[in-house]
Protein backbone atom coordinates (compact mmCIF):
# COMPACT_ATOMS: atom_id res chain seq x y z
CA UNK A 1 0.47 11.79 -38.19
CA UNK A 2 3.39 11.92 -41.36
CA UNK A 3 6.05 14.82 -40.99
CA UNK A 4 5.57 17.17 -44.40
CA UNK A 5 8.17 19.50 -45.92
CA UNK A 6 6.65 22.92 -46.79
CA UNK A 7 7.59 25.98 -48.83
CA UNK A 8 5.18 28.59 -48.36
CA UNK A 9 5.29 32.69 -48.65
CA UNK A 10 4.89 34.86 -45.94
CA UNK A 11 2.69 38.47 -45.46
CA UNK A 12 5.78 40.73 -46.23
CA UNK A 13 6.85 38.17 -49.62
CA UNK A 14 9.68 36.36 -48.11
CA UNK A 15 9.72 32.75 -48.64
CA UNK A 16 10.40 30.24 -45.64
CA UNK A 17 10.37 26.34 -45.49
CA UNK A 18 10.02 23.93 -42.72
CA UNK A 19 8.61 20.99 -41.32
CA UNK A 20 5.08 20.15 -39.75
CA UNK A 21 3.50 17.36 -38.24
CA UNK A 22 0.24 16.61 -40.20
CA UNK A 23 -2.35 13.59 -41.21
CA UNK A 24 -2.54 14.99 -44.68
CA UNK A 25 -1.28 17.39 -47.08
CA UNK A 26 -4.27 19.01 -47.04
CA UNK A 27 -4.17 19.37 -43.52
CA UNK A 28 -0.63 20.53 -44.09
CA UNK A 29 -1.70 23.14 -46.21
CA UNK A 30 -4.29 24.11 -43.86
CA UNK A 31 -1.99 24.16 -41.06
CA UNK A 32 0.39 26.50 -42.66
CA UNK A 33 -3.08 29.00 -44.29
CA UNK A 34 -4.12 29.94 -40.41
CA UNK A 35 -0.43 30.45 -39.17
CA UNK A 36 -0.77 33.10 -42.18
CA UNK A 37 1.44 31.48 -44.82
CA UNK A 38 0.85 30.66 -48.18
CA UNK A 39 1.90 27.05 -49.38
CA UNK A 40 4.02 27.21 -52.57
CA UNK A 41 4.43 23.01 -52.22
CA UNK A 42 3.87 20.30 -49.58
CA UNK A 43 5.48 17.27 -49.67
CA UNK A 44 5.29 14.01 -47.11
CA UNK A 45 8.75 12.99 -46.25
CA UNK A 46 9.15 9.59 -46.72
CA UNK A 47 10.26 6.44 -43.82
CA UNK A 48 13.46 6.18 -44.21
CA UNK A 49 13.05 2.35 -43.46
CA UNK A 50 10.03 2.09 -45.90
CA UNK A 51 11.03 3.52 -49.32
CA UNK A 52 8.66 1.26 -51.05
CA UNK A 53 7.66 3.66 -53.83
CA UNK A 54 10.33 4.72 -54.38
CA UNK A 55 12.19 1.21 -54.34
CA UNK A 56 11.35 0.66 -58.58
CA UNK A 57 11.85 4.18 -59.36
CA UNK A 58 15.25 5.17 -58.98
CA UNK A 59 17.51 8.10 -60.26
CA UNK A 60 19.05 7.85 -63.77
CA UNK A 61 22.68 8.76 -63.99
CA UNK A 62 22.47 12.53 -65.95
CA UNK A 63 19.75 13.27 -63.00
CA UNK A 64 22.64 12.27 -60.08
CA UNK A 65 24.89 14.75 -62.64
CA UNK A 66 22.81 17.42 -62.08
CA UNK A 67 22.43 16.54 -58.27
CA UNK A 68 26.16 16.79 -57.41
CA UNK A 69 26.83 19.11 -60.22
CA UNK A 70 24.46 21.75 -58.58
CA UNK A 71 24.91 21.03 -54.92
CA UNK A 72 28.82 21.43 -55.54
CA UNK A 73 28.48 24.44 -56.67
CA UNK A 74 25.69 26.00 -54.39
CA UNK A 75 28.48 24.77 -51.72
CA UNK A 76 31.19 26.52 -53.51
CA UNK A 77 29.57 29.58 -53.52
CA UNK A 78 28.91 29.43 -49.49
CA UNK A 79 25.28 28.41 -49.45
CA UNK A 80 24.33 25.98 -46.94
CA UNK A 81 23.56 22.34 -46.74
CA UNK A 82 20.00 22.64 -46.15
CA UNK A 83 19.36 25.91 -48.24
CA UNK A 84 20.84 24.12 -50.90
CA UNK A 85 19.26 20.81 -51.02
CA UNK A 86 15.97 23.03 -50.46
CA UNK A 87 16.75 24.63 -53.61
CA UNK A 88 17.52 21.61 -55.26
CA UNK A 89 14.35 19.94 -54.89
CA UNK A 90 12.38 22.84 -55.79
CA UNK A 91 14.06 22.83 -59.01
CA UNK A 92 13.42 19.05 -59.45
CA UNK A 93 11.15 17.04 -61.98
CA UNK A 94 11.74 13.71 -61.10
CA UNK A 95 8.90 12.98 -58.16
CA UNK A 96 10.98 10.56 -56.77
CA UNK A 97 14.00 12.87 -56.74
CA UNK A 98 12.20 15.27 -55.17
CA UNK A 99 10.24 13.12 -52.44
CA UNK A 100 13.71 11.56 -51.57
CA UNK A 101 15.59 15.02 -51.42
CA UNK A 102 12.73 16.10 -48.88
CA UNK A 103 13.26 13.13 -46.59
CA UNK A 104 16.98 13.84 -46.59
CA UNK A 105 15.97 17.48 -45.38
CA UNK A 106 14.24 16.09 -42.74
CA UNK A 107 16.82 13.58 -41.58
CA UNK A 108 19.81 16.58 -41.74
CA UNK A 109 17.53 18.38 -39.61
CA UNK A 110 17.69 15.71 -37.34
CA UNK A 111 21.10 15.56 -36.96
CA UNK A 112 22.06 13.03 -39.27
CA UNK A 113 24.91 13.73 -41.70
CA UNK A 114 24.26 14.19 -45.70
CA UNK A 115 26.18 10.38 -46.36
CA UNK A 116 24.01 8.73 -43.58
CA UNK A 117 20.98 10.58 -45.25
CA UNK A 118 22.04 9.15 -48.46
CA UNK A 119 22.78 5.43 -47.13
CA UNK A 120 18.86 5.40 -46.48
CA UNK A 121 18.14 5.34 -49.50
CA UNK A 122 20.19 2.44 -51.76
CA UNK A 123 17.62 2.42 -54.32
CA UNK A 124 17.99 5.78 -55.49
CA UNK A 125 21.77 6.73 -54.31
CA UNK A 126 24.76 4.21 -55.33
CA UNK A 127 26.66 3.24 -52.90
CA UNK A 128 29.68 5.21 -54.40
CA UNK A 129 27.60 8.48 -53.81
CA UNK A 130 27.33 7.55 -50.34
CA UNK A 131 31.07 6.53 -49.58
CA UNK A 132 32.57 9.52 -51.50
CA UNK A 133 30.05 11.88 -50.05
CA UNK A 134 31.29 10.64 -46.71
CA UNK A 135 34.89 10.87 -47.54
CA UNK A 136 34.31 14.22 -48.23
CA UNK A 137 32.64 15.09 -45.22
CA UNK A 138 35.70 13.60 -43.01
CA UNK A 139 37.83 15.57 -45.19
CA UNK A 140 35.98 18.50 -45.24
CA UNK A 141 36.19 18.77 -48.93
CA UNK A 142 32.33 17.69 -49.71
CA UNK A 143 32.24 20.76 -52.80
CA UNK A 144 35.80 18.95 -54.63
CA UNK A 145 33.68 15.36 -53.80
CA UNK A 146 30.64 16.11 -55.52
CA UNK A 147 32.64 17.78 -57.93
CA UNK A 148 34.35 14.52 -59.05
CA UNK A 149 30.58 12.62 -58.59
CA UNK A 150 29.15 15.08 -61.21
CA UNK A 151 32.35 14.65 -63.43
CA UNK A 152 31.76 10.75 -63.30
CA UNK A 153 28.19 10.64 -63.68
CA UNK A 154 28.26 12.86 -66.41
CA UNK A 155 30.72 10.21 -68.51
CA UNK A 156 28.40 7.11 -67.40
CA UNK A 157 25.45 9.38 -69.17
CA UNK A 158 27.38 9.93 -72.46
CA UNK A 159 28.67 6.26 -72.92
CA UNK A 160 25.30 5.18 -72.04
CA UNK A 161 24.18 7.53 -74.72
CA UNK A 162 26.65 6.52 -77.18
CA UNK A 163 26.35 2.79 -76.85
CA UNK A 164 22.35 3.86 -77.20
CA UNK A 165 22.93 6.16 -80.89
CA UNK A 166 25.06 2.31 -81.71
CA UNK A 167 22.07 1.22 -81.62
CA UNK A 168 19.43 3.31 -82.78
CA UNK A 169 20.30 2.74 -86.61
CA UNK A 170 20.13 -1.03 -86.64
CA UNK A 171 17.07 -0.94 -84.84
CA UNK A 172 15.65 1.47 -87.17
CA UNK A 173 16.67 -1.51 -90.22
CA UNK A 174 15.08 -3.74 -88.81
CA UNK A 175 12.02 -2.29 -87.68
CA UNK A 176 11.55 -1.38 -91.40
CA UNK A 177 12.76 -4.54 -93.01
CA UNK A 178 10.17 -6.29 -90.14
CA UNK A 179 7.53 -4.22 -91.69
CA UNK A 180 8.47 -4.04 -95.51
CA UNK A 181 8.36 -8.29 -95.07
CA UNK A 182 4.43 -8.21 -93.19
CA UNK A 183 3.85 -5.83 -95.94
CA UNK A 184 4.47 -8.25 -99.02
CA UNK A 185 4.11 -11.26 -97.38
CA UNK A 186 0.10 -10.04 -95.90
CA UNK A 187 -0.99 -7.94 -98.56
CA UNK A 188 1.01 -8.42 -101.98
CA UNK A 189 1.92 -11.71 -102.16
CA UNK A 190 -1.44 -13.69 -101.65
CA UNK A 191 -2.85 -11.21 -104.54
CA UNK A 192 -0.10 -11.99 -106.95
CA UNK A 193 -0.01 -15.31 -106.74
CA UNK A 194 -4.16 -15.80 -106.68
CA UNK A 195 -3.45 -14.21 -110.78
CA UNK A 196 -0.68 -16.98 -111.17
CA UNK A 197 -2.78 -19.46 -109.72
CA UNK A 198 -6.41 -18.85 -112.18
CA UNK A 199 -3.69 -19.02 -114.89
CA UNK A 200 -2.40 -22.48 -113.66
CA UNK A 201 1.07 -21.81 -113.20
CA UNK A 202 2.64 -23.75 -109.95
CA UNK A 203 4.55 -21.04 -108.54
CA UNK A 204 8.63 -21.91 -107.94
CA UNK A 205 10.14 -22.69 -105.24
CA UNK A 206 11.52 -19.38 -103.61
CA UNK A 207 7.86 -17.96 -104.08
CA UNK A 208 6.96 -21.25 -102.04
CA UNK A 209 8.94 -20.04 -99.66
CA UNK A 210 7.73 -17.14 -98.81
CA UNK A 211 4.51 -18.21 -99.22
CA UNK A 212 4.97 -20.84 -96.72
CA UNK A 213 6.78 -18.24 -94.58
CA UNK A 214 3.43 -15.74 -94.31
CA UNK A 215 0.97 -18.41 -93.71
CA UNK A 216 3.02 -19.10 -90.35
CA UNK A 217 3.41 -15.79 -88.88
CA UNK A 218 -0.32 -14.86 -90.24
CA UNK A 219 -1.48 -18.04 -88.15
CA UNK A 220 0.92 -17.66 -85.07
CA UNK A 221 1.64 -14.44 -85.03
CA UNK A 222 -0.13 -13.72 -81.56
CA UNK A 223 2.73 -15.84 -80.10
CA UNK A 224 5.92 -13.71 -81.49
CA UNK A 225 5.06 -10.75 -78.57
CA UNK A 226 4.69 -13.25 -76.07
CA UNK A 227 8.23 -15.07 -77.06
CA UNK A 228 10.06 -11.59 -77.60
CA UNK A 229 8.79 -10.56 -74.08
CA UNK A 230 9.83 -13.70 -72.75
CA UNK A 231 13.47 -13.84 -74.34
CA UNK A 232 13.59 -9.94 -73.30
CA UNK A 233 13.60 -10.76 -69.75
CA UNK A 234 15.94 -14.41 -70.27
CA UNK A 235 18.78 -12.59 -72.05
CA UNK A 236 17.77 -9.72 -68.88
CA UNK A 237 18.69 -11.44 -66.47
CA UNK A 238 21.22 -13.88 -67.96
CA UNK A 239 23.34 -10.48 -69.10
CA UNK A 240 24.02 -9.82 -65.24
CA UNK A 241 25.37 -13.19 -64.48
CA UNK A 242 28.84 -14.63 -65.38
CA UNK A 243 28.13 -16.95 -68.04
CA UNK A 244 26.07 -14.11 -69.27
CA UNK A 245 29.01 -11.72 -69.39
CA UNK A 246 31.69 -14.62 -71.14
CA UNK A 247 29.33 -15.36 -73.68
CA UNK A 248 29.38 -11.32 -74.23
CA UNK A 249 33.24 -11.11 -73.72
CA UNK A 250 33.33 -13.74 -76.93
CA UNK A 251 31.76 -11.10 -79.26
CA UNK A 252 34.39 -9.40 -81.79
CA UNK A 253 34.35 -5.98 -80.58
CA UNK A 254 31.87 -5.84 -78.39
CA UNK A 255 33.41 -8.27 -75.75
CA UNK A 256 36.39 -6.31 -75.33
CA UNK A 257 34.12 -2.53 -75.29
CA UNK A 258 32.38 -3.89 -72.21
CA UNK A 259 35.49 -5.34 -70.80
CA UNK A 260 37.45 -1.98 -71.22
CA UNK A 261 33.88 0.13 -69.71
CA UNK A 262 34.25 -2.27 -66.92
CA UNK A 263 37.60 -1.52 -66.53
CA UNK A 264 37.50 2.09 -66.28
CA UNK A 265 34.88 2.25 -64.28
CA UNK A 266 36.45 0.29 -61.59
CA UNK A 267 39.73 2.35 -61.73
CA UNK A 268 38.00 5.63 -62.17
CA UNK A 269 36.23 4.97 -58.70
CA UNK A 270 39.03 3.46 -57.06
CA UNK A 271 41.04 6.00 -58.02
CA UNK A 272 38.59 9.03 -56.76
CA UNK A 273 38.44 6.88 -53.64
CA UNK A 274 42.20 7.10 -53.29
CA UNK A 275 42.81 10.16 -53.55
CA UNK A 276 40.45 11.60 -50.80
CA UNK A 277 41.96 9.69 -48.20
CA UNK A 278 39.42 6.61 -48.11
CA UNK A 279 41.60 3.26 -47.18
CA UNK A 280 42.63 1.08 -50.16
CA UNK A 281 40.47 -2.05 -49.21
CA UNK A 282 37.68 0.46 -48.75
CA UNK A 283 38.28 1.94 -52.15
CA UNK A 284 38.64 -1.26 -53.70
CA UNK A 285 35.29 -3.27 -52.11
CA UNK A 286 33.30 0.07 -53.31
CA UNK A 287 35.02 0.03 -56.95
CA UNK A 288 34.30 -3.90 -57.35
CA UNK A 289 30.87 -3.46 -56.91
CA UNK A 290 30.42 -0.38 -59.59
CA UNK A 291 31.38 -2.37 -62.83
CA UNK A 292 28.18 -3.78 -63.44
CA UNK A 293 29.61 -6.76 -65.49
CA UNK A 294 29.62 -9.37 -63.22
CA UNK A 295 32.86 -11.26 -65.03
CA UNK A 296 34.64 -8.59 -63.81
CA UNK A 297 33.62 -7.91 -60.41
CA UNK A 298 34.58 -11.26 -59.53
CA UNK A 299 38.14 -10.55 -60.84
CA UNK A 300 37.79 -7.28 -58.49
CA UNK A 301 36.71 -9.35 -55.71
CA UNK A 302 39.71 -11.77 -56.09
CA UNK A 303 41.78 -8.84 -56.49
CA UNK A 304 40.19 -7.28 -52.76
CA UNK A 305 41.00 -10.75 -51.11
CA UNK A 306 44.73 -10.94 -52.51
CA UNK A 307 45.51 -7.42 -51.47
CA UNK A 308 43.89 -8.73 -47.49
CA UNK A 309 46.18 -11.69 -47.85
CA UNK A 310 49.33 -9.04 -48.39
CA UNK A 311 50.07 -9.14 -52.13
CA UNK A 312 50.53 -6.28 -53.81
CA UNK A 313 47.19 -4.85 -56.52
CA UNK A 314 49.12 -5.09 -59.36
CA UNK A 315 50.77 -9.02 -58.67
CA UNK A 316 46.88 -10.20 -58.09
CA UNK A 317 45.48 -8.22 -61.33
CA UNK A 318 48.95 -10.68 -63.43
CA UNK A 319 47.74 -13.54 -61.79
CA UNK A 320 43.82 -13.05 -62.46
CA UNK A 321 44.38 -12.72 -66.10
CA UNK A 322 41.47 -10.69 -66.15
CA UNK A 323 43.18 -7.35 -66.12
CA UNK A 324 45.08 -6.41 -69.41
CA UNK A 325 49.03 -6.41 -69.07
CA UNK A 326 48.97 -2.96 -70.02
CA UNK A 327 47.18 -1.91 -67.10
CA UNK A 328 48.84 -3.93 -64.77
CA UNK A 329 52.04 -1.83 -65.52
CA UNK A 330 50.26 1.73 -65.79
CA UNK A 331 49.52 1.15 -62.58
CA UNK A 332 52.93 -0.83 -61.12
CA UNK A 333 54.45 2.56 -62.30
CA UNK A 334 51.73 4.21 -59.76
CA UNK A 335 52.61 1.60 -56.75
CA UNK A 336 56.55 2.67 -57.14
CA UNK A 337 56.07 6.08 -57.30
CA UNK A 338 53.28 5.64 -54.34
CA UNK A 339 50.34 7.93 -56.30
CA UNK A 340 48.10 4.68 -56.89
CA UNK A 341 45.76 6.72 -57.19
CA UNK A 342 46.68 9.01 -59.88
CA UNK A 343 47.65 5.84 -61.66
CA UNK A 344 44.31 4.47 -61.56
CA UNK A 345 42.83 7.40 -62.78
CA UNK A 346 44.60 8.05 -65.51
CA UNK A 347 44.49 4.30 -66.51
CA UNK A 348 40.35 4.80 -66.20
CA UNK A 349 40.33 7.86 -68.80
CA UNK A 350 42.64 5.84 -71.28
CA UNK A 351 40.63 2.74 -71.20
CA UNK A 352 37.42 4.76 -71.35
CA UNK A 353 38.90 6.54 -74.90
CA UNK A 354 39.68 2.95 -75.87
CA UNK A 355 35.70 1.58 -75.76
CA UNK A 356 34.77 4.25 -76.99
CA UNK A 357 37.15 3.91 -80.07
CA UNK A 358 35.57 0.26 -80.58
CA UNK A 359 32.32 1.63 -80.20
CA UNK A 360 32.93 3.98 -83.63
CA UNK A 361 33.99 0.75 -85.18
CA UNK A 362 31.20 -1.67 -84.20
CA UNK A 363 29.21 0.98 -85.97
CA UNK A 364 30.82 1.76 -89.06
CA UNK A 365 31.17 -2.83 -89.12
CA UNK A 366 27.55 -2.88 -88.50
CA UNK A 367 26.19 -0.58 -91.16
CA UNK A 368 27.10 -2.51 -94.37
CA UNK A 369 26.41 -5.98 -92.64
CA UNK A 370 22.65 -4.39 -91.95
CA UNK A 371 22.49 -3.07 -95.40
CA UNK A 372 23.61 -6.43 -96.88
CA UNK A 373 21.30 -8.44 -94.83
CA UNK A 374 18.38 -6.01 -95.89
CA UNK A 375 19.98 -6.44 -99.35
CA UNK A 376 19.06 -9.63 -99.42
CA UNK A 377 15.62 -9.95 -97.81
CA UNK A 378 14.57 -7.83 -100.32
CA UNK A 379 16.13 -9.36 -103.08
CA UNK A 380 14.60 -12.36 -101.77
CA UNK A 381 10.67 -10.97 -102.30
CA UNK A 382 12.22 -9.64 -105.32
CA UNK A 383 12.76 -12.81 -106.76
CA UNK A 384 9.74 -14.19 -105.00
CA UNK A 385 7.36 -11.66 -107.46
CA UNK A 386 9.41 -12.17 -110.68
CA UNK A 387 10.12 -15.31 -110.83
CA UNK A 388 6.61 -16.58 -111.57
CA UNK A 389 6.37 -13.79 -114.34
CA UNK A 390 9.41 -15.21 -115.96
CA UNK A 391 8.10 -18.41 -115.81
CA UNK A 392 4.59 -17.13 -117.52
CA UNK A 393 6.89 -15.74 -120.14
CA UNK A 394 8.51 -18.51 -121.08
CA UNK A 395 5.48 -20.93 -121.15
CA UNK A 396 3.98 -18.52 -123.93
């Protein structure tokens, strides 16, 4: 028997939910049709021990948004816990949102607390949702918390989506250049130079070239998906790691945007941390582990350890190197005037305008170095074509 989560409509038209024991949801819904109710939705609640599918399906960051975004404000308004959460999942798209926001009903109704429902599930809730969540609960300011959750989910969505429009264009390039060059190389090419050839010509050498050039992707070209998938899931997995991120941090412009996005992520969350009362180590173990660049979370880390030796944040962040001077006196400034947090906050929002000011100018440096790559491909099959008609020309 599986415990299910039920909406269903009574007689008079009022709505109730609950829970029921049941080997099925059809049994569910058969359970609830002869206690005279009429099932809106019935959903299994999942073990919290066992979330296996939802394990590779987790919760993107404008979804968690909307999540605190809307249970903040159902709380701010004076609707309950449960009512709300209900709410919430009826409202819900995302199956595994929804299946995990059921199971967290289930557990609350249980007696567990909203951060202990949360901590069940790592694969769909960060572990910065679950430690501010419970920071607001011992403060008894959960509305403000979420409040601050939706505010910095809803920044990780649009540099996400910013770094993604960065993008889009020189994909777009090169997607057509890819297919301009099978084009000429498949179809025009071998057709233009069978004329040449009845007329004895010996094409030149750039037309050599690219004839040389087609005749190996036309004979290999069932391997290039293969590699691509391959090197996909190399440079993957070889991002995450350190060497991974130096190799990224030596990249004009693009090093230092993922340096500064590490950066302000880390002092965005430390500094939320701070300021609702959770201890500094606390604040800083969570933060370290939310830059997702692992270059710096090590610096974090040897930041963490200094501080539990007895030196000071801002000494350890000099002596890293890691951490920008300017930084390390933004927030010296906040250790005098003991608002650390404040400090780190405002040093998160000014180092999150600074990526993003890179960001503008990776893409208006990118543009014209597409263009003149493009340029020249073409201008390569350009020559490829003429050339032989030139030489035609001047044989006459």
């Amino acid at each position: 028997m599986a415990t299910y989560v039920y909406r269903a409509r009574k007689k008079t038209g009022c709505y109730t939910f609950g829970f029921l024991s049941a080997s099925s949801s059809v049994g569910a819904a058969m359970t609830l049709k002869e206690k005279g109710l009429l099932t809106v939705w019935v959903f299994r609640c999942l073990s919290p021990g066992l979330p296996d599918r939802l394990k590779y399906r987790g919760i993107r960051k404008k979804q968690l948004y909307l999540f605190c975004k809307q249970l903040s404000a159902m709380l701010e308004a004076g609707v309950g816990l449960e009512q709300s959460l209900l709410a919430l999942s009826g409202r819900a798209f995302h199956k595994s949102f929804k299946l995990a926001v059921t199971s967290i009903l289930a557990m609350l109704r249980r007696g567990s607390s909203l951060s202990q429902a949360l901590g069940k599930y790592p694969h769909l809730y960060p572990e910065l949702m679950v430690s501010m969540v419970q920071a607001g609960e011992m403060s008894g300011a959960l509305p403000e918390v979420l409040e601050d959750l939706a505010g910095y989910y809803e920044r990780e969505n649009d540099f996400t989506g910013k770094v993604k429009s960065v993008l889009i264009y020189p994909a777009f390039l090169l997607v057509a250049t890819t297919l301009l060059i099978i084009a000429m190389v498949n179809y025009v090419m071998p057709k233009y130079i069978s004329a040449f050839s009845q007329l004895n010509i010996d094409p030149p050498l750039p037309t050599l070239m690219v004839i040389q050039a087609g005749n190996f992707f036309i004979s290999s070209w069932f391997w290039m998906p293969v590699v691509a998938i391959i090197l996909y899931f190399f440079f993957k997995k070889f991002y995450v790691t350190e060497a991974g991120c130096r190799l990224i941090a030596g990249i004009p412009l693009a090093g230092r945007v993922f340096k500064y996005s590490a950066i302000s992520r880390y002092c965005w969350v430390a500094g939320m941390l701070l300021d609702r009362g959770v201890p500094i180590l606390a604040a800083l173990e969570v933060a370290g582990r939310v830059p997702g660049n692992a270059l710096a979370g090590a610096a974090c880390a040897r930041v963490t350890r200094g501080i539990m030796a007895g030196h000071k944040m801002t000494r350890m962040m000099y002596l890293d190197g890691f951490f920008p001077p300017l930084l390390v006196q933004m927030l010296k400034i906040g250790e005098e005037t003991g608002n650390l947090g404040g400090a780190l906050l405002k040093a998160a929002h000014f180092y999150r305008g600074e990526g993003e000011f890179l960001l503008k100018n990776i893409l208006t440096s990118i543009e014209p170095l597409l263009i003149l790559i493009m340029g020249g491909i073409i201008g390569l099959l350009a020559t490829a074509m003429l050339l032989p008609m030139v030489n035609l020309i001047n044989s006459i």
